[in-house]
PDB file of N, CA and C in Angstrom:
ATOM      1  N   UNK A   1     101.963 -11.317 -20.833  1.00  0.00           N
ATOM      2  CA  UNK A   1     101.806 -12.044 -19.584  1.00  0.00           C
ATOM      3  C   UNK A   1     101.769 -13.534 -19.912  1.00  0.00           C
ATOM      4  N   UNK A   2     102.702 -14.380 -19.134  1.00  0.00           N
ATOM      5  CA  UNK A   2     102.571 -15.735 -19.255  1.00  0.00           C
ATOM      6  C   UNK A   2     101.734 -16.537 -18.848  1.00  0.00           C
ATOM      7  N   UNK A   3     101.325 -17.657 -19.237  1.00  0.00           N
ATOM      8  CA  UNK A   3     100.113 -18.275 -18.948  1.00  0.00           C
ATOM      9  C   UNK A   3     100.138 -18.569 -17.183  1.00  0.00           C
ATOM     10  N   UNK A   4     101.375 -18.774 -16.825  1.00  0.00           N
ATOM     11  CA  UNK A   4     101.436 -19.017 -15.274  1.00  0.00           C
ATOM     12  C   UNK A   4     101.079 -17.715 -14.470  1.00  0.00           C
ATOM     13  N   UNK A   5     101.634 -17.005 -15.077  1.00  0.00           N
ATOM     14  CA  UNK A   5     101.621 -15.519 -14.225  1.00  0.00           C
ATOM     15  C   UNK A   5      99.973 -15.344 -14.250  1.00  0.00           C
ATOM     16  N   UNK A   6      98.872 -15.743 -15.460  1.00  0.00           N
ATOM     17  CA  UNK A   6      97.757 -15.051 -15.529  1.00  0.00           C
ATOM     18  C   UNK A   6      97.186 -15.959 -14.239  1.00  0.00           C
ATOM     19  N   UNK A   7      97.290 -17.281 -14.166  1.00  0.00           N
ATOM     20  CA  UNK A   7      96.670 -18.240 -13.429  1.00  0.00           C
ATOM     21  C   UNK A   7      97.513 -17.621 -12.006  1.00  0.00           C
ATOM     22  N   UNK A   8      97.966 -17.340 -11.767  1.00  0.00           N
ATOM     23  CA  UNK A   8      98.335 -16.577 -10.349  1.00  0.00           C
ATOM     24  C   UNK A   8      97.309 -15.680 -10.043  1.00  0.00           C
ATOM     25  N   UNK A   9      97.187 -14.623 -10.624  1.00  0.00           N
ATOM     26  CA  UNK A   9      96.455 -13.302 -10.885  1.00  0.00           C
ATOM     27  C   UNK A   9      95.499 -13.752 -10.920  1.00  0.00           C
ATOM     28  N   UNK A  10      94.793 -15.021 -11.282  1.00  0.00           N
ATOM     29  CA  UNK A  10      93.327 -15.381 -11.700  1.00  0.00           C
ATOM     30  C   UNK A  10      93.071 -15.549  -9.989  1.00  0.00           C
ATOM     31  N   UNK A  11      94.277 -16.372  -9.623  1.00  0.00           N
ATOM     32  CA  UNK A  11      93.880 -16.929  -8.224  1.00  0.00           C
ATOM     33  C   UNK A  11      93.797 -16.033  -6.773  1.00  0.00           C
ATOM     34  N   UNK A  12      94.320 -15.267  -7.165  1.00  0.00           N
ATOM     35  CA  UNK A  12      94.329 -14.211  -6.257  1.00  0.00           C
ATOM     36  C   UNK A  12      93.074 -13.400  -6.189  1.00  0.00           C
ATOM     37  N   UNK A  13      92.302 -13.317  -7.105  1.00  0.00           N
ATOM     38  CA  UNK A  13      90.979 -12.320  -7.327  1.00  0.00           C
ATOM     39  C   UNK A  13      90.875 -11.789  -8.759  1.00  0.00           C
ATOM     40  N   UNK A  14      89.934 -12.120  -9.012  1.00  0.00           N
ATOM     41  CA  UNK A  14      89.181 -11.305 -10.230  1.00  0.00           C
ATOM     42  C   UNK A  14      89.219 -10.128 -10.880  1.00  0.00           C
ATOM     43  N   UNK A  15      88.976  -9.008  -9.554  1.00  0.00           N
ATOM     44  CA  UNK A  15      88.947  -7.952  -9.800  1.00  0.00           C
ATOM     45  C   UNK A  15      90.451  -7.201 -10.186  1.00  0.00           C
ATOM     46  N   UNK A  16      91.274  -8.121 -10.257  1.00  0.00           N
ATOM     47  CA  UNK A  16      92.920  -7.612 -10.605  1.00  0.00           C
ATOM     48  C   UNK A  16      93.179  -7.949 -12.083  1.00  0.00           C
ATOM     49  N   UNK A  17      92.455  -8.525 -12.587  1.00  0.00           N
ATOM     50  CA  UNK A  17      92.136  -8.291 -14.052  1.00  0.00           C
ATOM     51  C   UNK A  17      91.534  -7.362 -14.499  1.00  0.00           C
ATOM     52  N   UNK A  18      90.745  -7.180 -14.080  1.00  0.00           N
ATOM     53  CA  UNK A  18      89.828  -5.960 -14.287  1.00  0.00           C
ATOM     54  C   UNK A  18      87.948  -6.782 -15.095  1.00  0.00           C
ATOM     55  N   UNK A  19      88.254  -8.522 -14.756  1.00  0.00           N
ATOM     56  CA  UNK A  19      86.729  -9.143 -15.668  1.00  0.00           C
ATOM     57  C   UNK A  19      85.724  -8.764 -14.646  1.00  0.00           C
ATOM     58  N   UNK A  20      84.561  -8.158 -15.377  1.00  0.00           N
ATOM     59  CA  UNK A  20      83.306  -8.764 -14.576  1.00  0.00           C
ATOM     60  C   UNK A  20      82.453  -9.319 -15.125  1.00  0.00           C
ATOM     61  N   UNK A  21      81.800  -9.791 -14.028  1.00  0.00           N
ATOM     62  CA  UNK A  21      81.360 -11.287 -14.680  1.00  0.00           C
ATOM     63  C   UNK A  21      79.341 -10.849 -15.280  1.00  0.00           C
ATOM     64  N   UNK A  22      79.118 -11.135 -16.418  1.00  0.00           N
ATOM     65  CA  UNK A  22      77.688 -10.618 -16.631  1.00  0.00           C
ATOM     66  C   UNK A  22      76.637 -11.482 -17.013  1.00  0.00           C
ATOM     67  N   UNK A  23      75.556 -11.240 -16.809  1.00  0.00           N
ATOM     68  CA  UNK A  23      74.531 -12.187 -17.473  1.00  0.00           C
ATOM     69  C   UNK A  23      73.755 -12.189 -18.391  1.00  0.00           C
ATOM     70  N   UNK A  24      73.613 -12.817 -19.334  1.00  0.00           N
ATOM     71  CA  UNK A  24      72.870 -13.041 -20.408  1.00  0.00           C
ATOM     72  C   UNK A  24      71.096 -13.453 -19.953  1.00  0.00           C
ATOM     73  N   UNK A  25      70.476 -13.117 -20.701  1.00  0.00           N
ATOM     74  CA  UNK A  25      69.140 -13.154 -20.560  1.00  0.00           C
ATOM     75  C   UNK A  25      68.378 -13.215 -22.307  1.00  0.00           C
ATOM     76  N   UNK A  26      67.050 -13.623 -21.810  1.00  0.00           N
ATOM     77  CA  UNK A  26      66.503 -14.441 -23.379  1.00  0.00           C
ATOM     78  C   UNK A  26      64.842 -13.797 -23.145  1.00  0.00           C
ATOM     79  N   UNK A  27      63.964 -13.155 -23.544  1.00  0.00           N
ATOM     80  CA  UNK A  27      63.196 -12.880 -23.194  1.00  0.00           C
ATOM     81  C   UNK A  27      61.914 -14.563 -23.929  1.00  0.00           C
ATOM     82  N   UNK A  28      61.318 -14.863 -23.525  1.00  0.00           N
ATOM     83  CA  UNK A  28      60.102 -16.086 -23.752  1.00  0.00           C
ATOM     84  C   UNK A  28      59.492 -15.537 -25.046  1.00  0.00           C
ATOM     85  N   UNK A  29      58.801 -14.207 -24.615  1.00  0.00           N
ATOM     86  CA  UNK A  29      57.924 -13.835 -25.742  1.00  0.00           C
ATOM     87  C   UNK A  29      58.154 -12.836 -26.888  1.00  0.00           C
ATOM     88  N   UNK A  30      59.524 -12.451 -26.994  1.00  0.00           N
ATOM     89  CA  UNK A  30      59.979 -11.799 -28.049  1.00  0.00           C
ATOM     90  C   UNK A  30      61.411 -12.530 -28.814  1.00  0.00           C
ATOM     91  N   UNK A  31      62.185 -13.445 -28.334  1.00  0.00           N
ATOM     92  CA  UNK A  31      63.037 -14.013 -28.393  1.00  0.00           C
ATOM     93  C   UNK A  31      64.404 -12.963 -28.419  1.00  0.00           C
ATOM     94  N   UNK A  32      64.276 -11.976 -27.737  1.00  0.00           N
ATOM     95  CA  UNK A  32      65.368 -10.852 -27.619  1.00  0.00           C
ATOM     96  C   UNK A  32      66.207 -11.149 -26.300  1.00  0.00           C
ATOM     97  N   UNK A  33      67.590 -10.990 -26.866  1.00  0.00           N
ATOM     98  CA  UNK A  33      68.855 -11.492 -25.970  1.00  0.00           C
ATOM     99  C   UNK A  33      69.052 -10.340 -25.233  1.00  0.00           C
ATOM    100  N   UNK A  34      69.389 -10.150 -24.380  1.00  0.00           N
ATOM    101  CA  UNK A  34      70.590  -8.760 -23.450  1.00  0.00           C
ATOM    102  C   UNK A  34      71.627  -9.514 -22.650  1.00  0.00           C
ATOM    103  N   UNK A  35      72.319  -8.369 -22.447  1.00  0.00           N
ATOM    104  CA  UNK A  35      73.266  -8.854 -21.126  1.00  0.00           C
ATOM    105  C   UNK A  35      72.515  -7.776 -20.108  1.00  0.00           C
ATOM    106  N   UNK A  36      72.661  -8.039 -18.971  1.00  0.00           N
ATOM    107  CA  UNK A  36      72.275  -7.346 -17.717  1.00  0.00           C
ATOM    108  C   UNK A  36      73.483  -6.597 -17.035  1.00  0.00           C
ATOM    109  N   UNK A  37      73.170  -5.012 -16.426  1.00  0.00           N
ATOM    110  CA  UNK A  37      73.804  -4.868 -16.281  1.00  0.00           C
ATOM    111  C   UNK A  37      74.564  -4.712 -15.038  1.00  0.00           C
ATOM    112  N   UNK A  38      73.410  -5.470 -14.250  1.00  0.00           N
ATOM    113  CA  UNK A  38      73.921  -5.598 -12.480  1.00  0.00           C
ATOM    114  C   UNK A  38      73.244  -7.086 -12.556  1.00  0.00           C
ATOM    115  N   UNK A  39      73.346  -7.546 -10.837  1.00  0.00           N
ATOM    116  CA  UNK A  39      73.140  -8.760 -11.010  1.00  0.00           C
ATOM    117  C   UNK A  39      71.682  -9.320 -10.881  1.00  0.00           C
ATOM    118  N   UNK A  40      70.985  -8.360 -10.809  1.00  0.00           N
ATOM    119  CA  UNK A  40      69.337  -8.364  -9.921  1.00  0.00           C
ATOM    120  C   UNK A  40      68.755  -8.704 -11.130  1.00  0.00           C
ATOM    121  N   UNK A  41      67.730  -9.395 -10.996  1.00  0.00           N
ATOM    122  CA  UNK A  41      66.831 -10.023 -12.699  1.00  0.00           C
ATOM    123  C   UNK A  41      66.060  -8.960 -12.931  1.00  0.00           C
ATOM    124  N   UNK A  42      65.996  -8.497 -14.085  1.00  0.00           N
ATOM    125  CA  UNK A  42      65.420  -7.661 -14.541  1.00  0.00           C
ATOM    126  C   UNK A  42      63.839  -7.946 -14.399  1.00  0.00           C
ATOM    127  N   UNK A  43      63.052  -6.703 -14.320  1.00  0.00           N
ATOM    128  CA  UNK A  43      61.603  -6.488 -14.220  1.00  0.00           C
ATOM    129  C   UNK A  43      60.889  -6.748 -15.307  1.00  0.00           C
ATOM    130  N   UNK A  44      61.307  -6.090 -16.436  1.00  0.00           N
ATOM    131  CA  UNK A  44      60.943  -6.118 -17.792  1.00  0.00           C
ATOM    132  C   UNK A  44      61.597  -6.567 -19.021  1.00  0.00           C
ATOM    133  N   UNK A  45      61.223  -6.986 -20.104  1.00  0.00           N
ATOM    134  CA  UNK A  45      62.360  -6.956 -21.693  1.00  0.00           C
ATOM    135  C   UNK A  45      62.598  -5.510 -21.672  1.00  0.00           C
ATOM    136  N   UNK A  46      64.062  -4.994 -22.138  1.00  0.00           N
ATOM    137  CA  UNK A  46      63.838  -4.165 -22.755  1.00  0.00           C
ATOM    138  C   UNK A  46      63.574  -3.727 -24.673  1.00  0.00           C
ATOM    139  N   UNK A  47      63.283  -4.618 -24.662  1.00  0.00           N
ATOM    140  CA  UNK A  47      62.439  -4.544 -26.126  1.00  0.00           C
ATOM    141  C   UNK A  47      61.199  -4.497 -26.258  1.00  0.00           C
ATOM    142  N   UNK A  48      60.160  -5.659 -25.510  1.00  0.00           N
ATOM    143  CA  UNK A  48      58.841  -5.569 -25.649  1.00  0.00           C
ATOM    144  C   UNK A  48      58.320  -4.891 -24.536  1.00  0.00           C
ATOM    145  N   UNK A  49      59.102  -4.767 -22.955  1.00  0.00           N
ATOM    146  CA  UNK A  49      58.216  -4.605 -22.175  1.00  0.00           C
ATOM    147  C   UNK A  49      57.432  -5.024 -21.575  1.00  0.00           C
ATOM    148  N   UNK A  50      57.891  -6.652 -21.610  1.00  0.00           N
ATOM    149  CA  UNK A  50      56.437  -7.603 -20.970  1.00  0.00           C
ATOM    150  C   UNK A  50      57.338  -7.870 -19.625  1.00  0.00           C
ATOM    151  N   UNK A  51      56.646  -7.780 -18.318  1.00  0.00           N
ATOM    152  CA  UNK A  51      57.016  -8.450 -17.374  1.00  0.00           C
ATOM    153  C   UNK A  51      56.828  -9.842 -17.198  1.00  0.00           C
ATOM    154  N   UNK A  52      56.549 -10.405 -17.778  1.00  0.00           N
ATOM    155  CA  UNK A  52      56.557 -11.720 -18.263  1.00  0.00           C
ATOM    156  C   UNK A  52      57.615 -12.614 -18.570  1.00  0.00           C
ATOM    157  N   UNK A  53      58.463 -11.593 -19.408  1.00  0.00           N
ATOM    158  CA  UNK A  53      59.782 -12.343 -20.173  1.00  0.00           C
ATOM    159  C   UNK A  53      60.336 -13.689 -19.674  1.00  0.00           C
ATOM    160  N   UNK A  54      60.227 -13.887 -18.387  1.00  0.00           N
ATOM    161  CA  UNK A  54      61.245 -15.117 -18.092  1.00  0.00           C
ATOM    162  C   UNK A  54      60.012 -16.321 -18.090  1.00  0.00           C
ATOM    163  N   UNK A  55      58.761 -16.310 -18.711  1.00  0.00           N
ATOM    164  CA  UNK A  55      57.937 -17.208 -18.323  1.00  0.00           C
ATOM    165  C   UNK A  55      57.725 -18.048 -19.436  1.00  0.00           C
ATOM    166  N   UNK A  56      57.307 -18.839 -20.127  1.00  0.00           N
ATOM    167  CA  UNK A  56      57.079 -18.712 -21.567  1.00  0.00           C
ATOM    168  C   UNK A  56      55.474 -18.809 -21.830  1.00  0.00           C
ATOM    169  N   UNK A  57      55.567 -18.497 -22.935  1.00  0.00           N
ATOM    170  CA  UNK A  57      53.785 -18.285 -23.681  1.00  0.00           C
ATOM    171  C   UNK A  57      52.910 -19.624 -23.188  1.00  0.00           C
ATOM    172  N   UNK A  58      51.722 -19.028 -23.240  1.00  0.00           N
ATOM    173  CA  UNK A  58      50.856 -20.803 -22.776  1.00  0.00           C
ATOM    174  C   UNK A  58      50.464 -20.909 -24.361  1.00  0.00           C
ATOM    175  N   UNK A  59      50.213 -22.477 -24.280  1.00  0.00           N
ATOM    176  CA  UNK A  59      49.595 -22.577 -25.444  1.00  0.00           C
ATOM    177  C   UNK A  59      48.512 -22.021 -26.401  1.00  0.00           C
ATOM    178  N   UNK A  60      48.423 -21.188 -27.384  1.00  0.00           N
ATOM    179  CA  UNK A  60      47.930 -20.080 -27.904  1.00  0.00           C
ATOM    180  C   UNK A  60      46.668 -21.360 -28.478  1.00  0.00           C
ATOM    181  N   UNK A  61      46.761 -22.540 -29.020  1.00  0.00           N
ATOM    182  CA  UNK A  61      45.787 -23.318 -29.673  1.00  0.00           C
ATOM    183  C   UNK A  61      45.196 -23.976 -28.314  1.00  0.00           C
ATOM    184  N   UNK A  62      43.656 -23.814 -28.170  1.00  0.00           N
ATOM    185  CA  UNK A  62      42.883 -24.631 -27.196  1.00  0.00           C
ATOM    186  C   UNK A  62      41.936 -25.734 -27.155  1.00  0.00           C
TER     187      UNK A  62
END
């Protein structure tokens, strides 16, 4: 496929490629990456399990 032809196809819609589009995520307190696999923010890491993940740690020294 030629570069013009893809930029046609791009312009017409997405889904005629067949990309979907995904999100990356970083958890605060475990430093564990995912992609997600719908678009809704996840509840939990799935590594540690903290519902927390998108927050980051408070300062541990007081």
């Amino acid at each position: 496929m030629s570069k013009d032809n893809l930029k046609k196809s791009m312009k017409g819609g997405v889904d005629k490629l067949g990309i979907i589009a995904s999100f990356e995520y970083k958890c605060e307190r475990c430093d564990h990456r995912w992609i997600g696999r719908t678009k809704e923010i996840p509840i939990t890491c799935p590594k540690c399990r903290s519902p927390y993940w998108n927050k980051p740690k408070k300062n541990e020294n007081k």
